[in-house]
C-alpha atoms as a PDB file:
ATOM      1  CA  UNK A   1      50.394 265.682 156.925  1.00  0.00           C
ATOM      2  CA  UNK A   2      48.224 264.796 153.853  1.00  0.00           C
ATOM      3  CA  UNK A   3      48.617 262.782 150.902  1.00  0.00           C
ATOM      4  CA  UNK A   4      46.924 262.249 148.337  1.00  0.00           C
ATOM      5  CA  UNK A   5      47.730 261.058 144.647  1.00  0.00           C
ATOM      6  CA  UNK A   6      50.459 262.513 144.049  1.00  0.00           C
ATOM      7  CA  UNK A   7      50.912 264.918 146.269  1.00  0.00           C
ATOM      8  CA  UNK A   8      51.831 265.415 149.620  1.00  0.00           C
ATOM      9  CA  UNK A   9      51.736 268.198 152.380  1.00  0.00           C
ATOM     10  CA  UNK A  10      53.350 268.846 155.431  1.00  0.00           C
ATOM     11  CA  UNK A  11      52.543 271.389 158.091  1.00  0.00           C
ATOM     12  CA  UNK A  12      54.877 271.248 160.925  1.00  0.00           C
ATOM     13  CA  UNK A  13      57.026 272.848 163.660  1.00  0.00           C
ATOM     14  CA  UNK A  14      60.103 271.106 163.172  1.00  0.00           C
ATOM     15  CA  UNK A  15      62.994 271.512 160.751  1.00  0.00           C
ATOM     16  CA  UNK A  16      63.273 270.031 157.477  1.00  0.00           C
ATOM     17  CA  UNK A  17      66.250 268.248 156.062  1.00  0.00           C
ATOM     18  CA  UNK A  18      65.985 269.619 152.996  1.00  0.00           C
ATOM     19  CA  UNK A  19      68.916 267.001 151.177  1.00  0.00           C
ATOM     20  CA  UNK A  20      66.695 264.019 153.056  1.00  0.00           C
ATOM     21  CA  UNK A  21      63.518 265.575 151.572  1.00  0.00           C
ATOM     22  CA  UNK A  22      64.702 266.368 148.262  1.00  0.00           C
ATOM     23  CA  UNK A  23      66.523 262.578 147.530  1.00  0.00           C
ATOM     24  CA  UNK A  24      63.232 260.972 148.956  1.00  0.00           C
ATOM     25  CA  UNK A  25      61.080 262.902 146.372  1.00  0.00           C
ATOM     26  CA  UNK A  26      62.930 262.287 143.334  1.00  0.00           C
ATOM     27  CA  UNK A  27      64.376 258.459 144.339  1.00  0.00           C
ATOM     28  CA  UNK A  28      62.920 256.107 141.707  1.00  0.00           C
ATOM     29  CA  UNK A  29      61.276 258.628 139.453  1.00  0.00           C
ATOM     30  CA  UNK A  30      63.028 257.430 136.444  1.00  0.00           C
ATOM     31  CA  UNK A  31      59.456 258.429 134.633  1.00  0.00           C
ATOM     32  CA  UNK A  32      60.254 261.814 135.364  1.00  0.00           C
ATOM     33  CA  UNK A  33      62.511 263.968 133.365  1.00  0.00           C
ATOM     34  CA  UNK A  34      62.233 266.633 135.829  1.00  0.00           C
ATOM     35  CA  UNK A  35      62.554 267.563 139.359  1.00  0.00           C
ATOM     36  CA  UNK A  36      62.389 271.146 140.432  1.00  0.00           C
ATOM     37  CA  UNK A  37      62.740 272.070 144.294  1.00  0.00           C
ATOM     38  CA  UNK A  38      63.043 275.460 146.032  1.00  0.00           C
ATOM     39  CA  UNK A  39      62.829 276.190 149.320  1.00  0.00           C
ATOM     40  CA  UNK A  40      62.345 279.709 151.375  1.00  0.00           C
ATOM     41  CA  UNK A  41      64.085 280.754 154.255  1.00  0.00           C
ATOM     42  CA  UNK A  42      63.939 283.497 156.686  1.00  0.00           C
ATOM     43  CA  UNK A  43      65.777 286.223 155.424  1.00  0.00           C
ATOM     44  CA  UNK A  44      66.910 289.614 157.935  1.00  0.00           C
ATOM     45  CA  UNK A  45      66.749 292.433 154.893  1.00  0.00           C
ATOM     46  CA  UNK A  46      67.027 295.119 158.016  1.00  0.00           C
ATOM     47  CA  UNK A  47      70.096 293.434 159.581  1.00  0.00           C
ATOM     48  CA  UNK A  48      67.947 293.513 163.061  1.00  0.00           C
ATOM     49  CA  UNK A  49      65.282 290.850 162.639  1.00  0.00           C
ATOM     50  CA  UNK A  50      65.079 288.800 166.032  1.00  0.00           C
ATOM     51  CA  UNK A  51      62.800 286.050 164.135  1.00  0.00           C
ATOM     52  CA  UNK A  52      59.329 285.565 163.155  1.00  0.00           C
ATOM     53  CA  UNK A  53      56.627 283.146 163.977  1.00  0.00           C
ATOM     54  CA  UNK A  54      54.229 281.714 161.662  1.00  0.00           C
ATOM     55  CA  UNK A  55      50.572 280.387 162.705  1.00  0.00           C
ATOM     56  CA  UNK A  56      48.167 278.804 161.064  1.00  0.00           C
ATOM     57  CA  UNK A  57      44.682 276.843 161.485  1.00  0.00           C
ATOM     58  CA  UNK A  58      45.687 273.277 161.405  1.00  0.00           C
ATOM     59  CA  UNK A  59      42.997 270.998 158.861  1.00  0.00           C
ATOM     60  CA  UNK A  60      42.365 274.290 157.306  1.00  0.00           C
ATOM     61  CA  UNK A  61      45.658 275.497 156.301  1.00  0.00           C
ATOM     62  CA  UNK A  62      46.459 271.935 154.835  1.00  0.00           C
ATOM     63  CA  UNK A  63      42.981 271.274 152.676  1.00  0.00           C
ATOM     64  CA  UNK A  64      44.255 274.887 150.971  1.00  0.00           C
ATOM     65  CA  UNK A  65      47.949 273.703 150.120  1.00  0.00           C
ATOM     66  CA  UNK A  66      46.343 270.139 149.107  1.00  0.00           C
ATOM     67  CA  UNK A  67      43.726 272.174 146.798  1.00  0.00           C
ATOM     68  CA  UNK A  68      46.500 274.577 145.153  1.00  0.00           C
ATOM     69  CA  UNK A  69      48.320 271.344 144.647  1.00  0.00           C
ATOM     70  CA  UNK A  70      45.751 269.762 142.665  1.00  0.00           C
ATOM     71  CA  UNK A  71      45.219 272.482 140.838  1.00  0.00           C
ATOM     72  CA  UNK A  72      48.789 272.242 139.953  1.00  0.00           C
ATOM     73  CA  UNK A  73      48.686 269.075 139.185  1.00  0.00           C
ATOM     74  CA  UNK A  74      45.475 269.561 136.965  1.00  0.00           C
ATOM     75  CA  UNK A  75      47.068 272.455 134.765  1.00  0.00           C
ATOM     76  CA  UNK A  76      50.502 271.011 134.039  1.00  0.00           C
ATOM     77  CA  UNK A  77      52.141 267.820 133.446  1.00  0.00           C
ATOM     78  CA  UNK A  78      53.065 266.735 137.187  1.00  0.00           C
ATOM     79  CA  UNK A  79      53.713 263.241 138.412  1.00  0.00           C
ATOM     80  CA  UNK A  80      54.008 264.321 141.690  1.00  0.00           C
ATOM     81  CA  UNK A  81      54.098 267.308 144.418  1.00  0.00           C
ATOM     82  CA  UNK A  82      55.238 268.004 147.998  1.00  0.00           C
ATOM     83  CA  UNK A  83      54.915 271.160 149.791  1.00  0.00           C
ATOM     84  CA  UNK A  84      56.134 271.354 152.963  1.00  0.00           C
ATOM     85  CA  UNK A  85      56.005 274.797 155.399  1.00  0.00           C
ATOM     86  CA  UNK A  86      56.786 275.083 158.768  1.00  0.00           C
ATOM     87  CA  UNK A  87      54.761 276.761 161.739  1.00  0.00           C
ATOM     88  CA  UNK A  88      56.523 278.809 164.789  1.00  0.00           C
ATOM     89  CA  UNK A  89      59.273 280.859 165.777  1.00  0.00           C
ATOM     90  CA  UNK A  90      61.983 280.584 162.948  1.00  0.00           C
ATOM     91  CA  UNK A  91      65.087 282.585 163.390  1.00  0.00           C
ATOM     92  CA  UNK A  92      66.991 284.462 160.538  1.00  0.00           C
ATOM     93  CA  UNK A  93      68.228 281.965 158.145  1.00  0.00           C
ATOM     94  CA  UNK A  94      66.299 278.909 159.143  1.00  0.00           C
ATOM     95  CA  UNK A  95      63.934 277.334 156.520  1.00  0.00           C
ATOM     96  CA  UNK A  96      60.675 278.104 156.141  1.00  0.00           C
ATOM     97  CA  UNK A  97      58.840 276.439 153.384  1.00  0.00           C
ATOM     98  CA  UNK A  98      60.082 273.203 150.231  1.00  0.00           C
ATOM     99  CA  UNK A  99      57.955 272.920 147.027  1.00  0.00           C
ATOM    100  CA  UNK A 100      59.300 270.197 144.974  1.00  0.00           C
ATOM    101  CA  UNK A 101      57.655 269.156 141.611  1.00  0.00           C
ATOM    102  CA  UNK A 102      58.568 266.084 139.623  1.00  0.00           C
ATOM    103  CA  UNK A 103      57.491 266.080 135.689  1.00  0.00           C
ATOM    104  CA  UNK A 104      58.289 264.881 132.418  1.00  0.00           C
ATOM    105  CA  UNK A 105      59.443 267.873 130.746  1.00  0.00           C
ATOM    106  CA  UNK A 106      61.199 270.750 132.721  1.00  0.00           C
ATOM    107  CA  UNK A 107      59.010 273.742 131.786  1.00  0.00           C
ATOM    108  CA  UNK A 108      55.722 272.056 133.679  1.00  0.00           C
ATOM    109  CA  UNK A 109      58.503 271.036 137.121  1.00  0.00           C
ATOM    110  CA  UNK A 110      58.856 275.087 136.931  1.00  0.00           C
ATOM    111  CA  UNK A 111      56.161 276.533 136.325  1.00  0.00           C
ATOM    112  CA  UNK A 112      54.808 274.692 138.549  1.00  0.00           C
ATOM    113  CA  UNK A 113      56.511 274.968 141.157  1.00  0.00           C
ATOM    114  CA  UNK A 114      56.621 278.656 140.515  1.00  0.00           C
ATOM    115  CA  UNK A 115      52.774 278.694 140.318  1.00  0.00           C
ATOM    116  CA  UNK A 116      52.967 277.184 143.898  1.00  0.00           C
ATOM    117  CA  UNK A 117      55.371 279.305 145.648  1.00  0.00           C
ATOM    118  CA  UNK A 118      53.618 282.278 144.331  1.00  0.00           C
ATOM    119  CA  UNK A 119      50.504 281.183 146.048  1.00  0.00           C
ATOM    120  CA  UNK A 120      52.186 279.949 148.922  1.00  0.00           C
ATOM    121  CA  UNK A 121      53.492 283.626 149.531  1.00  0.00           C
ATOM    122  CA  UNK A 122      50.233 285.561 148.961  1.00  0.00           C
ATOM    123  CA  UNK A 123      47.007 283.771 149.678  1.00  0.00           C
ATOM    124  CA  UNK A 124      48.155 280.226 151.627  1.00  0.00           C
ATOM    125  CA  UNK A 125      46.775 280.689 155.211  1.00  0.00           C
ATOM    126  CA  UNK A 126      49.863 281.635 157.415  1.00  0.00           C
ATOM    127  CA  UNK A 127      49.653 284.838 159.599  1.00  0.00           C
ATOM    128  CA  UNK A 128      53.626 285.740 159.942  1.00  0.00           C
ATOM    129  CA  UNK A 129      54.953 288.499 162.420  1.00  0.00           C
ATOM    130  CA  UNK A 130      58.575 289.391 162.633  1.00  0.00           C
ATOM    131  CA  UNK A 131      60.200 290.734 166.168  1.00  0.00           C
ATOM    132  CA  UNK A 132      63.132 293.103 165.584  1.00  0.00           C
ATOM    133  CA  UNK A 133      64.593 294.938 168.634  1.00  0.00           C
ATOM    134  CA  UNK A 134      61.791 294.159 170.970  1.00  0.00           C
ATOM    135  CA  UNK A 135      59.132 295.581 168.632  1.00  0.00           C
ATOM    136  CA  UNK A 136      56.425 293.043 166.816  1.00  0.00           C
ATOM    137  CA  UNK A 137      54.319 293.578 163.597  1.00  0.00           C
ATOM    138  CA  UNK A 138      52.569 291.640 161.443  1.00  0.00           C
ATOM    139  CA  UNK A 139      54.154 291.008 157.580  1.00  0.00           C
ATOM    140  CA  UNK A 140      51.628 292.696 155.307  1.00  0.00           C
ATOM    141  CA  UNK A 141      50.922 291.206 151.654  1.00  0.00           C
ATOM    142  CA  UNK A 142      53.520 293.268 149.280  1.00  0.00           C
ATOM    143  CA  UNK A 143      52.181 294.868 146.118  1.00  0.00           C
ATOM    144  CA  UNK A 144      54.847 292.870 143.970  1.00  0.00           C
ATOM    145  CA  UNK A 145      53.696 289.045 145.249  1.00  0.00           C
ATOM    146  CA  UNK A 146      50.403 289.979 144.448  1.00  0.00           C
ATOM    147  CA  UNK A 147      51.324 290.647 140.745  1.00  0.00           C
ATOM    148  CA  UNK A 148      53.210 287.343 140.241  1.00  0.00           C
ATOM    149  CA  UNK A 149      50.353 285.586 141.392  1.00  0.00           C
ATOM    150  CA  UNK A 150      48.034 287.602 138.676  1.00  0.00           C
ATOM    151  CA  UNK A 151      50.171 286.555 135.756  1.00  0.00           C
ATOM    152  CA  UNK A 152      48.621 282.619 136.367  1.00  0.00           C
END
């Protein structure tokens, strides 16, 4: 984990209470006229997805969210940001990844929240492989996440 003014990652194995996570970043932020969350979870588009596991280089992967962060925080309005993604084998449906941003005005929460999810899909440091029916491969970058992340 790593905080620092304002912001705060999380890299981890475990499951996330999202509800727990959200209330705790938004509790006494009455300076904030904005909170915007989202979180990502493994979806089965096939219908035969066994899971997929997610590695990264720990101290690496969180210097890279803590940097996108701060650039986050340095282009829009943000009083504070958490980002948490997990590591591991995550079956269908389980969540993957939180980005919460707290703001005065709503258009900085999302944008930048969007702004960070967009990175967090394309160009954060997680390797993620999907099983389905015995058979392994690697998720490749998709043409479409790679245009969302051009329009910033």
């Amino acid at each position: 984990m790593s905080e620092e003014a304002g912001i705060r990652i999380v890299v981890q194995e475990a499951p996330f209470d999202f509800g727990a996570e959200a209330d705790a970043f938004a509790a006494g932020r009455n300076d904030m006229g904005a909170v915007v969350t989202f979180t990502g979870v493994v979806r089965d588009v096939s219908g035969g997805l066994d899971g997929m596991e997610i590695e990264h280089y720990p101290g690496m992967t969180e210097k890279a969210l803590a940097k996108i962060a701060a650039e986050a925080q340095a282009r829009w309005s943000l009083g504070e940001v958490l980002v948490i993604h997990r590591h591991g084998k995550l079956a269908p449906g389980e969540r993957i990844m939180m980005v919460a941003t707290a703001s005065p005005h709503r258009k900085d929460a999302f944008e930048a929240a969007e702004y960070l999810m967009d990175y967090l899909k394309s160009r954060a440091p997680f390797w993620k492989k999907e099983s389905a029916g015995g058979a392994q491969s690697w998720v490749a970058a998709k043409d479409e996440d790679e245009a969302a992340l051009r329009r910033w």
